[in-house]
N, C-alpha and C. Protein backbone atom coordinates (compact mmCIF):
# COMPACT_ATOMS: atom_id res chain seq x y z
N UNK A 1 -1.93 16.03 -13.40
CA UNK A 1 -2.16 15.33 -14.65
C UNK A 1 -2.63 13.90 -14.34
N UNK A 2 -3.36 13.38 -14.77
CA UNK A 2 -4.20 11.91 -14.57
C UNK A 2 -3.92 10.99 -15.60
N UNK A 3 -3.46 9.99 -14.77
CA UNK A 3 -2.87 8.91 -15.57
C UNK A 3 -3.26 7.86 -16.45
N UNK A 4 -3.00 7.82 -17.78
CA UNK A 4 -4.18 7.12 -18.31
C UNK A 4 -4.03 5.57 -18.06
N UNK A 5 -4.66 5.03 -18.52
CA UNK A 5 -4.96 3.59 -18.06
C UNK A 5 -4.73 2.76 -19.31
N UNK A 6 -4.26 1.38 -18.77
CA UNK A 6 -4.30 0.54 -20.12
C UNK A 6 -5.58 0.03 -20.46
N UNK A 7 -5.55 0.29 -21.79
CA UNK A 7 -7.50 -0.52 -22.08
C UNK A 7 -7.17 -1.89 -22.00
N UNK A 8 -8.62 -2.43 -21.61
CA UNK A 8 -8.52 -4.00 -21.43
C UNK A 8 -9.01 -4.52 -22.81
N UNK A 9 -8.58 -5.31 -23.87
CA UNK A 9 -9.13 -5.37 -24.94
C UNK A 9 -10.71 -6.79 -24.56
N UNK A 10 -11.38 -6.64 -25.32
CA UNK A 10 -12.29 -7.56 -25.22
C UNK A 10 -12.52 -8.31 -26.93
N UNK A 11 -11.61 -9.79 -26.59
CA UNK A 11 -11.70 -10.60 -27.34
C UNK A 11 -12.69 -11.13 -27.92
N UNK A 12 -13.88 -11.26 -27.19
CA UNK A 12 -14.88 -11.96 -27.69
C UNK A 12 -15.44 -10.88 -28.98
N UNK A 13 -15.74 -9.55 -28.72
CA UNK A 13 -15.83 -8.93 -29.80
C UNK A 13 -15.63 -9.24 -31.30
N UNK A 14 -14.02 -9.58 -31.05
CA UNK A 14 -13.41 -10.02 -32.44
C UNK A 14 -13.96 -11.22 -32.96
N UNK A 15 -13.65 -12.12 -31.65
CA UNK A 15 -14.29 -13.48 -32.28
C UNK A 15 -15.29 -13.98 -33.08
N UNK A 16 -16.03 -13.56 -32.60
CA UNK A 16 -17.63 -13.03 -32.88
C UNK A 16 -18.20 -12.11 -33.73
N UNK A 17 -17.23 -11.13 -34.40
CA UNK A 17 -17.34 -10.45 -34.75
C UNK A 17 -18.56 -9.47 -34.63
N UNK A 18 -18.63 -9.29 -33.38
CA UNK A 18 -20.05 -8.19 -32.63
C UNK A 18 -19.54 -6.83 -33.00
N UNK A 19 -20.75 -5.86 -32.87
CA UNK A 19 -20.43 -4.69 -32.83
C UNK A 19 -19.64 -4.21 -32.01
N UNK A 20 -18.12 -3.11 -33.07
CA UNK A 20 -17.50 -2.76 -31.82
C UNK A 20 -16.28 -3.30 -31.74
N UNK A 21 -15.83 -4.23 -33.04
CA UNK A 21 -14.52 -5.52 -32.95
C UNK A 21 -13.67 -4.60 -33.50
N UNK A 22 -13.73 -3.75 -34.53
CA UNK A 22 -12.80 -3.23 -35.21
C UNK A 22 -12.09 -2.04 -34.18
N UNK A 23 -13.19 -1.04 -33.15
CA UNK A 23 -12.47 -0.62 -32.39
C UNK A 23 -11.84 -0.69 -31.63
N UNK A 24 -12.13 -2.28 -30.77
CA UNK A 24 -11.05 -3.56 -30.37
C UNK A 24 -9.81 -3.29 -31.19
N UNK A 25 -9.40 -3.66 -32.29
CA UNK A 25 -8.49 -4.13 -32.84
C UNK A 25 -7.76 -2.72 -32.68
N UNK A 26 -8.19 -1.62 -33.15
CA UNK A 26 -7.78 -0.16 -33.15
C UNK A 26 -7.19 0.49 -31.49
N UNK A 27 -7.87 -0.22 -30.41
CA UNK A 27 -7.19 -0.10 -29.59
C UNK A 27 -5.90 -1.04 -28.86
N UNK A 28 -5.95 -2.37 -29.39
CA UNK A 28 -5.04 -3.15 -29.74
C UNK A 28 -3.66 -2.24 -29.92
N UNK A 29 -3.83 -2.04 -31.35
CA UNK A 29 -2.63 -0.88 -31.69
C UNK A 29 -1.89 0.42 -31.03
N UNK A 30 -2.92 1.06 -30.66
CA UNK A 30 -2.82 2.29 -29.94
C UNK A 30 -1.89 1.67 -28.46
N UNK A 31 -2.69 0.73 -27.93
CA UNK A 31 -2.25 0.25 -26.41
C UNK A 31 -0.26 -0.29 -26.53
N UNK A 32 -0.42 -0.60 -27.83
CA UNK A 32 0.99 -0.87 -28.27
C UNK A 32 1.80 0.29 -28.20
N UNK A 33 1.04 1.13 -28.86
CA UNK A 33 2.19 2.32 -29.64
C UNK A 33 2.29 2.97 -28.33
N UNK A 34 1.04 3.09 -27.22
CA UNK A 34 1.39 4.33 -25.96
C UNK A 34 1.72 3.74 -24.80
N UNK A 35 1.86 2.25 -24.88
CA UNK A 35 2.43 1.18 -23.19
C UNK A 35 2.93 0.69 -23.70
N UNK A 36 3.30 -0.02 -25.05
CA UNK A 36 4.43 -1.45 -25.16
C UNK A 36 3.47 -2.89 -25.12
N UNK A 37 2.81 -2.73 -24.14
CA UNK A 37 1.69 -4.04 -23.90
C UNK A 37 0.02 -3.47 -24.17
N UNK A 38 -0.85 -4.95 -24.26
CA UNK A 38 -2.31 -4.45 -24.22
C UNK A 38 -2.35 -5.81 -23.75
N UNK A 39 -3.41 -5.89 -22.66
CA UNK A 39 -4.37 -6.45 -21.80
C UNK A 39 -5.52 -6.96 -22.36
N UNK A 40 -5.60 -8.17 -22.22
CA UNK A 40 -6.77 -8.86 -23.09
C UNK A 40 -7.52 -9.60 -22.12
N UNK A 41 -9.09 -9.29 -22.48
CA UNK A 41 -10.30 -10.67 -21.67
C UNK A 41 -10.64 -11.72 -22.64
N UNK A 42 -10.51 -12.85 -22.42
CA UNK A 42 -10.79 -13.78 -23.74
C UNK A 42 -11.06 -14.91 -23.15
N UNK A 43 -12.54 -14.92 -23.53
CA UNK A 43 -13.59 -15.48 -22.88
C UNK A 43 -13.06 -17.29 -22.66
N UNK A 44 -12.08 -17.65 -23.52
CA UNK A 44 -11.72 -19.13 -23.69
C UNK A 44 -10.68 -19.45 -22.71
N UNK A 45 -10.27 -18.09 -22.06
CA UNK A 45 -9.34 -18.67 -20.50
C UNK A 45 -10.11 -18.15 -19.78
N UNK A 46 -10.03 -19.09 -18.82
CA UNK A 46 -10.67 -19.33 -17.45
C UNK A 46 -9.84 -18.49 -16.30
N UNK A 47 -10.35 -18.42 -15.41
CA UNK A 47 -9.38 -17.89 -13.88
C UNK A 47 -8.46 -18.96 -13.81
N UNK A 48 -8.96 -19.99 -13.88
CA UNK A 48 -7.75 -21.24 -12.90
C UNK A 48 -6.62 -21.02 -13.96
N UNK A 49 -6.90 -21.40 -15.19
CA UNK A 49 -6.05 -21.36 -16.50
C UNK A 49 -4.95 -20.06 -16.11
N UNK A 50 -5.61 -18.91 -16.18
CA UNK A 50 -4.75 -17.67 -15.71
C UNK A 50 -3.84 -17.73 -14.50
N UNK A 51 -4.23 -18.38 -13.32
CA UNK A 51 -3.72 -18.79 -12.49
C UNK A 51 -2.53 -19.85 -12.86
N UNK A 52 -3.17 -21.00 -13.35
CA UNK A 52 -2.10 -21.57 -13.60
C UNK A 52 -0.33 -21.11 -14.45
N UNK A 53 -1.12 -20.39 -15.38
CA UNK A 53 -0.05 -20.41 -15.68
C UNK A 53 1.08 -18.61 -15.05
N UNK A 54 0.36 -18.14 -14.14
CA UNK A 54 1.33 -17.18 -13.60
C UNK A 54 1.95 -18.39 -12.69
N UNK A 55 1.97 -19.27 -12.00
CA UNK A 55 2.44 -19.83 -11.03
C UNK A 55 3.54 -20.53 -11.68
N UNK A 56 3.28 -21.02 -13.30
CA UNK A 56 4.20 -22.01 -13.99
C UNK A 56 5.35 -20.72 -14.02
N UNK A 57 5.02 -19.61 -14.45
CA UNK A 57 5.77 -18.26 -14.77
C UNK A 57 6.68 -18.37 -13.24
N UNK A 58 5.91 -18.06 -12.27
CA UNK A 58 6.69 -17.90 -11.31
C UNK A 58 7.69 -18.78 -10.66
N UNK A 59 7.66 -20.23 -10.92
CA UNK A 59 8.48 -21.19 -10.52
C UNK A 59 9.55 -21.47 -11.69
N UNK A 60 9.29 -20.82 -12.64
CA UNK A 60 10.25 -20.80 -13.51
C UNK A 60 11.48 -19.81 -13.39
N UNK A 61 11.11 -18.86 -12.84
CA UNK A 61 11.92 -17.38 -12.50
C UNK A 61 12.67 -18.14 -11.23
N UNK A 62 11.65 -18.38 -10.42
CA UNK A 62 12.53 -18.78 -9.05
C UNK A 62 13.75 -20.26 -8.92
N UNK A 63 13.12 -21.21 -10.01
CA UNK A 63 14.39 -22.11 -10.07
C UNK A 63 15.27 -21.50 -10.99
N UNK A 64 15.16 -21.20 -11.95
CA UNK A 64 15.98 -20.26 -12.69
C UNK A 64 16.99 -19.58 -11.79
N UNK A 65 16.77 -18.54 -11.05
CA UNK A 65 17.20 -17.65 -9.89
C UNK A 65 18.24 -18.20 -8.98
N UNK A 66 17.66 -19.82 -8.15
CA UNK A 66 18.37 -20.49 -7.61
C UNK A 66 19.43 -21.13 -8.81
N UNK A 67 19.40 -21.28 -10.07
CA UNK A 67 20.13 -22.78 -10.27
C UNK A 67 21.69 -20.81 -10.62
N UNK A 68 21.33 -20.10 -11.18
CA UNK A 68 22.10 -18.78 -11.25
C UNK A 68 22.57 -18.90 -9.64
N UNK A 69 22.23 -18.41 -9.00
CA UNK A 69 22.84 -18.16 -7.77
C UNK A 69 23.91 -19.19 -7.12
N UNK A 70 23.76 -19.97 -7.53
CA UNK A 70 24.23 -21.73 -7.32
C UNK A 70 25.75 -21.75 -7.74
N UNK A 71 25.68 -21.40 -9.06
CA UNK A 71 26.94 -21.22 -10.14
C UNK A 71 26.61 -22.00 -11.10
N UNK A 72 25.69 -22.82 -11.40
CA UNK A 72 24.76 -23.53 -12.60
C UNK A 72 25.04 -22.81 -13.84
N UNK A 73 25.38 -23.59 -15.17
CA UNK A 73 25.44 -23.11 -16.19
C UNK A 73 23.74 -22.77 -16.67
N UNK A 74 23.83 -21.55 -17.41
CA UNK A 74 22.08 -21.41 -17.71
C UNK A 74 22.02 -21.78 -18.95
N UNK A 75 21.11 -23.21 -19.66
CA UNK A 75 21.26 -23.62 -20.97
C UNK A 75 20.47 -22.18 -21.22
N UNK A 76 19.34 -22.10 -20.67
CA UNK A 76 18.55 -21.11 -21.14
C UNK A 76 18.64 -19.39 -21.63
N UNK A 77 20.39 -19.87 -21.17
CA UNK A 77 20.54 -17.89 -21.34
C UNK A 77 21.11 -17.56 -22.37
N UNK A 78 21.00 -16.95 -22.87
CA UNK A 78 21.58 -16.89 -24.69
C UNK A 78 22.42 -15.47 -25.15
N UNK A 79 23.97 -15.15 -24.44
CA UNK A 79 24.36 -14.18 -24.88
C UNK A 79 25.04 -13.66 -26.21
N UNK A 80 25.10 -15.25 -26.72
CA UNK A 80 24.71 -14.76 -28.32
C UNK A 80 23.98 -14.20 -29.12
N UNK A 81 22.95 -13.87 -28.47
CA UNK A 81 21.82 -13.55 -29.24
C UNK A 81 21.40 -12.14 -28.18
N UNK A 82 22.07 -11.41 -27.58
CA UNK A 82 21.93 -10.45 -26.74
C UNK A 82 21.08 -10.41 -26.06
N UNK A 83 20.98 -11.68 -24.99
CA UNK A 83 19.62 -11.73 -23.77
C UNK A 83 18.57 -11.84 -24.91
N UNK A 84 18.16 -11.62 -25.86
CA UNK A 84 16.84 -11.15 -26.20
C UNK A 84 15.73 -12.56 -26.34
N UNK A 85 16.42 -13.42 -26.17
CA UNK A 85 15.61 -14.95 -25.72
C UNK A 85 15.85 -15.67 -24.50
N UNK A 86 15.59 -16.36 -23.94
CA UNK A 86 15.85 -17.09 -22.71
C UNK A 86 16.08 -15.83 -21.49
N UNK A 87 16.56 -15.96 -20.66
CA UNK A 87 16.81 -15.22 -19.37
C UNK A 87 18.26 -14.14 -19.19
N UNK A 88 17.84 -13.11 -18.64
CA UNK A 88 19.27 -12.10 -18.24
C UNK A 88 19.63 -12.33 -16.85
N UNK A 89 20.62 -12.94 -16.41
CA UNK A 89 21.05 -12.89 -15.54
C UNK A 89 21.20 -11.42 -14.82
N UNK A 90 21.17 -11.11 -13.80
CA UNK A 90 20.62 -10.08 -13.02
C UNK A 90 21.75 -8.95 -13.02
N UNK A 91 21.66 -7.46 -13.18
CA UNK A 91 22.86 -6.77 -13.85
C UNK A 91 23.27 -6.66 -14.99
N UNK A 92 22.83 -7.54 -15.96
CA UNK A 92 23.80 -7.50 -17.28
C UNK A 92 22.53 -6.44 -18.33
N UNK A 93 21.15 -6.41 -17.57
CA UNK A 93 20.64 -5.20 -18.76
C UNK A 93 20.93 -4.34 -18.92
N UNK A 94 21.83 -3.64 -19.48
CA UNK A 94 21.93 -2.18 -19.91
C UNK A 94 21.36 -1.70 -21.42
N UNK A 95 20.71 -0.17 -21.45
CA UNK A 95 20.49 0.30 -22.58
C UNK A 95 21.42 0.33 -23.08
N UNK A 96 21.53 0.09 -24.68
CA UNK A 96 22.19 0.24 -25.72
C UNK A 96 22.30 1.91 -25.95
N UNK A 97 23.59 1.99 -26.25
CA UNK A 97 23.93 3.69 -26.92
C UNK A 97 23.03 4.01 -28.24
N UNK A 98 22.59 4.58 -28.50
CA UNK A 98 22.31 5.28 -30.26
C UNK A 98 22.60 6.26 -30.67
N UNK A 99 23.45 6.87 -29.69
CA UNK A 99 23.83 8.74 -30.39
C UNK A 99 24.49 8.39 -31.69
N UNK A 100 25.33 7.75 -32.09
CA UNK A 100 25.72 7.17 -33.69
C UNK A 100 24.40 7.46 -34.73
N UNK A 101 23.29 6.44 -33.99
CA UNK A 101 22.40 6.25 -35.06
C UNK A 101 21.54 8.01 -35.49
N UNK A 102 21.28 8.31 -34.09
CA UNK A 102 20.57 9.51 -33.84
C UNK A 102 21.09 10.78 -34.76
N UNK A 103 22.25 10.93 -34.69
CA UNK A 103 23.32 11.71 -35.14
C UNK A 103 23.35 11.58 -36.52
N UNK A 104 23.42 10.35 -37.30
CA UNK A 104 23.26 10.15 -39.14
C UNK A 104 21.86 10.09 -39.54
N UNK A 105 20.81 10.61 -38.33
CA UNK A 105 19.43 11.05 -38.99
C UNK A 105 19.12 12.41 -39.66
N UNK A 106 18.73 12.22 -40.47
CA UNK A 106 18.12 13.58 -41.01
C UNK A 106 17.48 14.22 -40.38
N UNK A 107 17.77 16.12 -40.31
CA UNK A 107 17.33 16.61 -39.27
C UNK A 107 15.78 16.40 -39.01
N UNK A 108 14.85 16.15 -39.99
CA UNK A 108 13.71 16.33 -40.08
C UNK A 108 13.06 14.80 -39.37
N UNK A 109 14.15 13.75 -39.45
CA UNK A 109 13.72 12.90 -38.66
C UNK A 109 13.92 12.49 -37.18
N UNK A 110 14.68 13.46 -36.97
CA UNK A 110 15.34 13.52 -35.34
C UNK A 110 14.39 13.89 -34.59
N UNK A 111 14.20 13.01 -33.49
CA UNK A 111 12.68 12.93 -32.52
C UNK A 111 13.11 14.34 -31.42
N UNK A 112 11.95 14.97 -31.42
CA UNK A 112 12.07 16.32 -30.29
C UNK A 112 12.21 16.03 -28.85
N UNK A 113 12.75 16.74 -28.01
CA UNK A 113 13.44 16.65 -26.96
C UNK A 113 12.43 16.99 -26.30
C-alpha cells in the first residue's frame, strides 16, 4: 500500500487569487481532516525567515529542557489548563479515556472498528 503524501498548499494562489485558489483552499481542509496538519509555500517567507525561526523553536525547547531538568519552576507550563498551552514536561502526556463518552453514543453514531 503507498503512502500518501501531505500536499504542499500554494499560497500565492489564494493571494492572488489565480486559477486554482479554491482547490488550494479545498485541499487545505482535506490535509486537515486526513494528517491533522497542511504544509504551506508562501511566497512572503523567505528561507532565512524559515530558518530563523526553526532555530528560535529549537532554543526554546532546549532551554526549556535544561531549566526542567535543573528543578526550575516552568512559568510556562500550565497544568491548569491540561498542558494544552505552554509546555508538557516529559511523561505527563497521556491519552484521555472516552469509553464513557463512546458508550452514551447512539448506536448509529458510534465510529466502526
Amino acid at each position: 500500500m503507498e503512502r500518501e503524501e501531505i500536499p504542499v498548499i500554494d499560497v500565492e494562489l489564494y493571494l492572488l487569487k489565480k486559477e486554482g485558489w479554491e482547490d488550494e483552499c479545498k485541499k487545505v481542509a482535506n490535509s486537515f481532516h486526513k494528517f491533522g496538519i497542511c504544509t504551506m509555500r508562501d511566497p512572503r517567507v523567505t528561507f532565512k525567515d524559515n530558518d530563523d525561526y526553526i532555530s528560535m523553536v529549537e532554543q526554546y525547547f532546549s532551554s526549556v529542557s535544561k531549566r526542567y531538568y535543573a528543578g526550575e519552576e516552568m512559568k510556562d507550563c500550565k497544568p491548569e489548563y491540561f498542558y494544552q498551552t505552554g509546555v508538557t514536561p516529559e511523561g505527563l502526556e497521556r491519552a484521555r479515556c472516552h469509553k464513557e463518552l463512546v458508550d452514551s453514543l447512539p448506536e448509529e453514531d458510534v465510529p466502526l472498528s
